[in-house]
Protein backbone atom coordinates (compact mmCIF):
# COMPACT_ATOMS: atom_id res chain seq x y z
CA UNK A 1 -64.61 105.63 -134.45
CA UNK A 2 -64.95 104.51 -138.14
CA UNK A 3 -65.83 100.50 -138.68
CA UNK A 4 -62.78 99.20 -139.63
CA UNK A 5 -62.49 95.38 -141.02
CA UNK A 6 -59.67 93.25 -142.91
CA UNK A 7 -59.34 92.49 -146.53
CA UNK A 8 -57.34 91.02 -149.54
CA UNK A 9 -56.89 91.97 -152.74
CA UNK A 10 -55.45 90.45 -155.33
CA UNK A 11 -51.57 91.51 -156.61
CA UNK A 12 -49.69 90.90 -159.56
CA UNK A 13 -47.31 88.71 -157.18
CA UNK A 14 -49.93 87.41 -154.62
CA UNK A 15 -52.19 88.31 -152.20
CA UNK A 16 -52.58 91.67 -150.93
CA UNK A 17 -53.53 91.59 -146.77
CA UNK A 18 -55.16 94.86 -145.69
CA UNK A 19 -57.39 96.59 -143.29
CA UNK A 20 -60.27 98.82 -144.95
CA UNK A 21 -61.62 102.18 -143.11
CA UNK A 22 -65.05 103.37 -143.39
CA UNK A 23 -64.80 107.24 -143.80
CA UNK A 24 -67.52 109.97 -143.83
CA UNK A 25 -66.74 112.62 -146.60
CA UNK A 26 -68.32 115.90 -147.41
CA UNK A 27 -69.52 113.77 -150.39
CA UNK A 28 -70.63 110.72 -148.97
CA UNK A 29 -69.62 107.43 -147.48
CA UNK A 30 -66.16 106.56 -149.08
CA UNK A 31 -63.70 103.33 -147.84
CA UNK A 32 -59.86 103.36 -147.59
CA UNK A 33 -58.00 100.04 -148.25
CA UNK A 34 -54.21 100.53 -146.46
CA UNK A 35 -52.15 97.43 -146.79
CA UNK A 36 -49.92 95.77 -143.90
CA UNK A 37 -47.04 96.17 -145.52
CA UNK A 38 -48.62 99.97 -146.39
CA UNK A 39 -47.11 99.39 -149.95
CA UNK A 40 -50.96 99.85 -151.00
CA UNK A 41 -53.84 102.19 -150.32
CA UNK A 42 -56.79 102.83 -152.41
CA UNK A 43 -59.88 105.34 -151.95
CA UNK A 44 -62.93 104.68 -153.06
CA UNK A 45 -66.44 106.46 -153.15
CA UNK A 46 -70.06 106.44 -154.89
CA UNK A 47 -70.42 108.56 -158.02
CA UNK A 48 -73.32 110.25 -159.29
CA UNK A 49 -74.74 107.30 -160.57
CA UNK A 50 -74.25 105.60 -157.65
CA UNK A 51 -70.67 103.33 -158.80
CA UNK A 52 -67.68 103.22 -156.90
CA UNK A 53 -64.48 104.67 -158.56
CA UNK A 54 -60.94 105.42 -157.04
CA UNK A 55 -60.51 108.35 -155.81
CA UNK A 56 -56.91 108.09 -154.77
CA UNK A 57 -54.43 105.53 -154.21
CA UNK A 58 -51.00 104.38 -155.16
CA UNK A 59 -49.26 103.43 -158.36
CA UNK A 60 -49.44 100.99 -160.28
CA UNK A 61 -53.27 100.17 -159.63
CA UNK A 62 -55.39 97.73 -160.90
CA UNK A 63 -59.11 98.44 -162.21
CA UNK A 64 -59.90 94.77 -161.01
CA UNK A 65 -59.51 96.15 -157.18
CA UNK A 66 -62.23 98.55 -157.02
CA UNK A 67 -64.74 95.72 -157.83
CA UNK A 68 -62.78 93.42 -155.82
CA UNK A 69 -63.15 95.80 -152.54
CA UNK A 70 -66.40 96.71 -153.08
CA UNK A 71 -67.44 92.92 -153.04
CA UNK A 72 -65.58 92.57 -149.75
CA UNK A 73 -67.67 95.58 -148.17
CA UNK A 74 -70.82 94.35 -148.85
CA UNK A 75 -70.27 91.16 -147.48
CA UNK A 76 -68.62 92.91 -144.57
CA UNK A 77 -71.68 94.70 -144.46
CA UNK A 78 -73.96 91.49 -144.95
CA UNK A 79 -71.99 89.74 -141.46
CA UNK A 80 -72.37 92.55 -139.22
């Protein structure tokens, strides 16, 4: 099963409560954020040179989040 762990990201009216999906893609390690209220989701995965970027998600959708989520991975990643 893929790690799973919860998250927040930040929305134009207020917190944004989530749970994030590790996923194994034919190009890489990529991370799905799906919201409780599943009003959000955003896909992100490494690049060539190595920076995360959206790959898919809904509208509207705020740069600021795919910094924000990768933060919350890596110290995720940093607990386990």
């Amino acid at each position: 099963m893929n790690e799973q762990f919860e998250a927040v990201l930040t929305g134009s009216d207020g917190p944004i409560d989530g749970i994030v999906t590790e996923l194994t893609t034919g190009s890489g390690l990529a991370y799905k954020f799906q919201s409780i209220d599943e009003s959000l989701e955003l896909t992100i995965i490494r690049n060539e040179e190595g920076n995360w970027e959206r790959v898919s998600g809904t509208e509207p959708y705020f740069s600021g989040w795919v910094d924000e989520l990768t933060e919350q991975i890596q110290n995720n990643k940093t607990a386990l």
